[in-house]
Protein backbone atom coordinates (compact mmCIF):
# COMPACT_ATOMS: atom_id res chain seq x y z
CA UNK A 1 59.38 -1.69 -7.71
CA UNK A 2 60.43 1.41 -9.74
CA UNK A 3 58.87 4.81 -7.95
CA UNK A 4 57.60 7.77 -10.22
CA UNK A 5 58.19 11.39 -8.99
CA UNK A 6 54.53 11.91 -8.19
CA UNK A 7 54.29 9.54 -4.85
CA UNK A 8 56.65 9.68 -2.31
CA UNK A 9 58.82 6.74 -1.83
CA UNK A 10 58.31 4.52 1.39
CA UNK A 11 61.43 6.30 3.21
CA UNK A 12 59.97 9.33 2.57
CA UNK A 13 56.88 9.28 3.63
CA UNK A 14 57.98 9.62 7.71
CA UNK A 15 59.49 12.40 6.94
CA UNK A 16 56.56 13.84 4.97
CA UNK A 17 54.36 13.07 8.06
CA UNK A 18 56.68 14.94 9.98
CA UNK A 19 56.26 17.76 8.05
CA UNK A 20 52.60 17.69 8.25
CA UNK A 21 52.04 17.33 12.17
CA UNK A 22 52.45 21.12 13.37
CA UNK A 23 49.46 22.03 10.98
CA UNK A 24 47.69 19.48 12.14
CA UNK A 25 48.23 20.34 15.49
CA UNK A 26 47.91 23.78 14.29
CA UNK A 27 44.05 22.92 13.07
CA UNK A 28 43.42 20.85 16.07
CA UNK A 29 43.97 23.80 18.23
CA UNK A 30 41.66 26.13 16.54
CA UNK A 31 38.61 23.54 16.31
CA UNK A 32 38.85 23.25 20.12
CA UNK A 33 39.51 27.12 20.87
CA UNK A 34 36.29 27.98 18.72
CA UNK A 35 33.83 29.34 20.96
CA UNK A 36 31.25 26.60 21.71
CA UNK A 37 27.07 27.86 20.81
CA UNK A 38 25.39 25.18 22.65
CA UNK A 39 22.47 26.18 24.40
CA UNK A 40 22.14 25.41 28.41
CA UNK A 41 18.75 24.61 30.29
CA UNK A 42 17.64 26.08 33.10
CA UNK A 43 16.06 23.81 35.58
CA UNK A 44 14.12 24.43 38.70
CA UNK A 45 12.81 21.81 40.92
CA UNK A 46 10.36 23.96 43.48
CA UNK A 47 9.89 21.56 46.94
CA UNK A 48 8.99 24.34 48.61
CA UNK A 49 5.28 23.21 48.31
CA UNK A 50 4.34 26.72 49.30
CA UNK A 51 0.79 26.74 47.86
CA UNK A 52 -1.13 23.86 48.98
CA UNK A 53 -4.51 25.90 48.34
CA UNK A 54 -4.24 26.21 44.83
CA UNK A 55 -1.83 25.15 41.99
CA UNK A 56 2.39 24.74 43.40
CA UNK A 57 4.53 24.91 40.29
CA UNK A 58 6.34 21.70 40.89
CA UNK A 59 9.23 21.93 37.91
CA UNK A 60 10.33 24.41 35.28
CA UNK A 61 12.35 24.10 32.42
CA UNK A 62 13.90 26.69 29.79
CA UNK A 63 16.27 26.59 27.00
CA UNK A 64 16.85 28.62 24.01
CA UNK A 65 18.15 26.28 21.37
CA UNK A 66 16.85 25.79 16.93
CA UNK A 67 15.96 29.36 17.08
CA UNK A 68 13.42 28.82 19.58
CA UNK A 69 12.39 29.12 23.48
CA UNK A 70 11.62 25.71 25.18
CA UNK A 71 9.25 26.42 28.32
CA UNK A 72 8.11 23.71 30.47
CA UNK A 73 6.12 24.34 33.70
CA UNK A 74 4.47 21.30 36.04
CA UNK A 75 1.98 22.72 38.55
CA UNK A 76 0.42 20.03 41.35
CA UNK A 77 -3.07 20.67 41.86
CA UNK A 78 -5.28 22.93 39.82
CA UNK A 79 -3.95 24.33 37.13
CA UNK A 80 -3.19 28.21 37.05
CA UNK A 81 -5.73 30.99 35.23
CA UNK A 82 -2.36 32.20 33.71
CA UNK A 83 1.42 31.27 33.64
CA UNK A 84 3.99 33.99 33.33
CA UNK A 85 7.30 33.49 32.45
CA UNK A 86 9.54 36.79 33.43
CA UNK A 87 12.52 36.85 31.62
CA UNK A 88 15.85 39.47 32.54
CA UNK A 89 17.77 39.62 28.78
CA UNK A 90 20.08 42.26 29.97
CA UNK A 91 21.13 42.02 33.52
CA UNK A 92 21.15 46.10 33.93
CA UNK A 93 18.00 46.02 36.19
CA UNK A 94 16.30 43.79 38.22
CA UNK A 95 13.63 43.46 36.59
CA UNK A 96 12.30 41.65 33.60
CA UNK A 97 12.00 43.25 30.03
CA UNK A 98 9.73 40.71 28.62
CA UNK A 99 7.01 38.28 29.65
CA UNK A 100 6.29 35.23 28.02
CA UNK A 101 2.42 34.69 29.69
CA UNK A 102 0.18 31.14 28.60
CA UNK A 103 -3.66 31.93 30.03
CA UNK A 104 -5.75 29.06 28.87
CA UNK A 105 -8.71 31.94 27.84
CA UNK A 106 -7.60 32.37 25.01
CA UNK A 107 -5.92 29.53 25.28
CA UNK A 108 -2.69 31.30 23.72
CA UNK A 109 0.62 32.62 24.93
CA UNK A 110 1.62 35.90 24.76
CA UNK A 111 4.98 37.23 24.63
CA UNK A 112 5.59 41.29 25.03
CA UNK A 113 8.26 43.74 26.39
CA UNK A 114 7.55 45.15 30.18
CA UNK A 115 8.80 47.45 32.67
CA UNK A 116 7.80 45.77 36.03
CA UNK A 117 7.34 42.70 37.49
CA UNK A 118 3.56 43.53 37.00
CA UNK A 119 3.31 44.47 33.87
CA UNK A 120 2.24 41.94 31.51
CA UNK A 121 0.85 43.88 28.62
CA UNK A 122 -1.86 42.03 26.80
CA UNK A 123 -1.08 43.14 23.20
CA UNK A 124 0.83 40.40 21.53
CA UNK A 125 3.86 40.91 20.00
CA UNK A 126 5.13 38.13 18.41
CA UNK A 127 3.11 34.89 17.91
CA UNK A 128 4.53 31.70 19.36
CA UNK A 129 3.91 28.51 16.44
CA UNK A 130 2.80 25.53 19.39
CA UNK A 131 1.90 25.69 23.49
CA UNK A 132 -0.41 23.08 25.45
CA UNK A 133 -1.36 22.10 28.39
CA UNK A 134 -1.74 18.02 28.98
CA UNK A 135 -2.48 17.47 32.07
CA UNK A 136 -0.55 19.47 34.41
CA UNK A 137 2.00 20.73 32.21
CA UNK A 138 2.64 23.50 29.88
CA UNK A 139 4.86 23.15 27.19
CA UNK A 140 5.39 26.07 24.86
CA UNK A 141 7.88 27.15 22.22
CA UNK A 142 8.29 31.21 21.20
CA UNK A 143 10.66 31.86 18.48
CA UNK A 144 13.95 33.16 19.33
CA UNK A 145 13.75 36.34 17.13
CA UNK A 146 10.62 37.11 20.02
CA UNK A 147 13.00 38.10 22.38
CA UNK A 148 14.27 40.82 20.17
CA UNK A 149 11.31 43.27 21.93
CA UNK A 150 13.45 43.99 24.49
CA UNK A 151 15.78 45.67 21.84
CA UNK A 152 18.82 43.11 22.22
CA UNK A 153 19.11 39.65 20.55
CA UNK A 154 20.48 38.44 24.37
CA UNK A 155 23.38 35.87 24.61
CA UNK A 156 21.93 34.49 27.63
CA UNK A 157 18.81 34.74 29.67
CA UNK A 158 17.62 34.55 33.63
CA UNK A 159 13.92 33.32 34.16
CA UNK A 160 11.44 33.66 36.92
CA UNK A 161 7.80 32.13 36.64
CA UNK A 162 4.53 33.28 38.50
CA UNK A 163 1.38 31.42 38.49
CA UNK A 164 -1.57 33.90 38.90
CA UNK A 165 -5.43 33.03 39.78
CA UNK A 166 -8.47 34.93 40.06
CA UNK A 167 -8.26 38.78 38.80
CA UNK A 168 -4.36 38.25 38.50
CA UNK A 169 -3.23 37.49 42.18
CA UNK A 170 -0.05 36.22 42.12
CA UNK A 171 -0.43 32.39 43.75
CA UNK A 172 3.03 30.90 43.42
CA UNK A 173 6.51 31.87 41.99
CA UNK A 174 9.81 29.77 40.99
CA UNK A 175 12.26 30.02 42.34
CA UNK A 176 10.80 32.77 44.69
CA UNK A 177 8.78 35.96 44.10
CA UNK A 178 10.67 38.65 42.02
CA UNK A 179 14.13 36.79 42.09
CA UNK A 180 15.64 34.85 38.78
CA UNK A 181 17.46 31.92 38.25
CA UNK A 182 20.84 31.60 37.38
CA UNK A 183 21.69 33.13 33.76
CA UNK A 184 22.10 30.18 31.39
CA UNK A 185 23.59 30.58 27.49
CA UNK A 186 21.36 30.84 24.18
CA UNK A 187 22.60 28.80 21.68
C-alpha cells in the first residue's frame, strides 16, 4: 500500500515516538511538580471528658475548601450558650485574630477580627450563608473571603474552640484552653 507524504510510514513511526518521549516526560514532570491546592481538615477528638457538669465538646472539625470554612463541633450533654471558634491566620502571636462565635440567641454566627483570647466583638463582620444545630452538633460554613478581617487572605490556619455558658464563662476548650491545633492548608 502506496504511503503519501502526510502520514508517516510504519518504520517511521518508532522513531517518531522516540522523538516525542522527552516532552512527554518533559510535561509529565511539570503536572506533578505543580504545587498541589487541596485543602486539609483539622480534626480533634477531645476524650478528655473534662466537663461532666455541663456540655464536653466531644469532636471538632475544620477545613477551608469551595471558598468556604467547614466548622463542625459535637458537644455531649447540654448544649453550649455560645461556641467560639479562635482562629491564628498568621502565626506571629499567640493569639487569635479572628473569632468565628455560633450563640443560638440570635441563633446566628458571628465572625470578627480580635486581639485576645477574650475578645469576641459582637459586631458582625461578614455574614456566614448556613449554620445549625441538630441535635448536638453545630455545623456552620463562613465564606473564605471572611477571613480577610484579619488583613491577610491566610494560606493556612490553626483553630482552637471554647464553649462558654452563663454570662460568658468559659466551660470547655479543644484541644486545651488558649493552645491551637496543628496548622492545616487552605485550599
Amino acid at each position: 500500500m502506496p504511503h503519501d507524504r502526510t502520514t508517516p510510514s510504519p518504520r517511521s513511526l518508532p522513531r517518531l515516538l522516540l522523538a516525542l518521549l522527552p516532552l512527554v516526560v518533559a510535561a509529565g514532570l511539570l503536572v506533578g511538580a505543580a504545587p498541589a491546592s487541596q485543602a486539609e481538615t483539622w480534626h480533634h477528638h477531645d476524650e478528655t471528658s473534662d466537663q461532666p457538669r455541663f456540655g464536653d465538646i466531644a469532636t471538632v472539625a475544620v477545613d477551608a475548601r469551595e471558598r468556604r470554612v467547614h466548622l463542625r463541633a459535637e458537644i455531649n450533654g447540654t448544649f453550649p450558650e455560645e461556641l467560639v471558634f479562635h482562629l491564628d491566620v498568621d502565626g506571629a502571636q499567640r493569639r487569635p485574630e479572628l473569632a468565628i462565635s455560633y450563640g443560638p440567641y440570635p441563633g446566628r454566627v458571628v465572625v470578627s477580627p480580635v486581639d485576645s483570647w477574650h475578645g469576641v466583638a459582637l459586631r458582625e463582620r461578614c455574614r456566614p450563608r448556613t449554620a445549625r444545630v441538630r441535635g448536638d452538633v453545630l455545623t456552620a460554613h463562613v465564606a473564605l473571603r471572611c477571613l480577610s478581617l484579619a488583613g491577610v487572605r491566610p494560606e493556612r490556619l490553626r483553630v482552637s474552640v471554647t464553649s462558654r455558658y452563663e454570662l460568658g464563662s468559659d466551660y470547655d476548650h479543644a484541644p486545651r484552653r488558649h493552645h491551637f491545633g496543628r496548622w492545616f492548608d487552605v485550599g
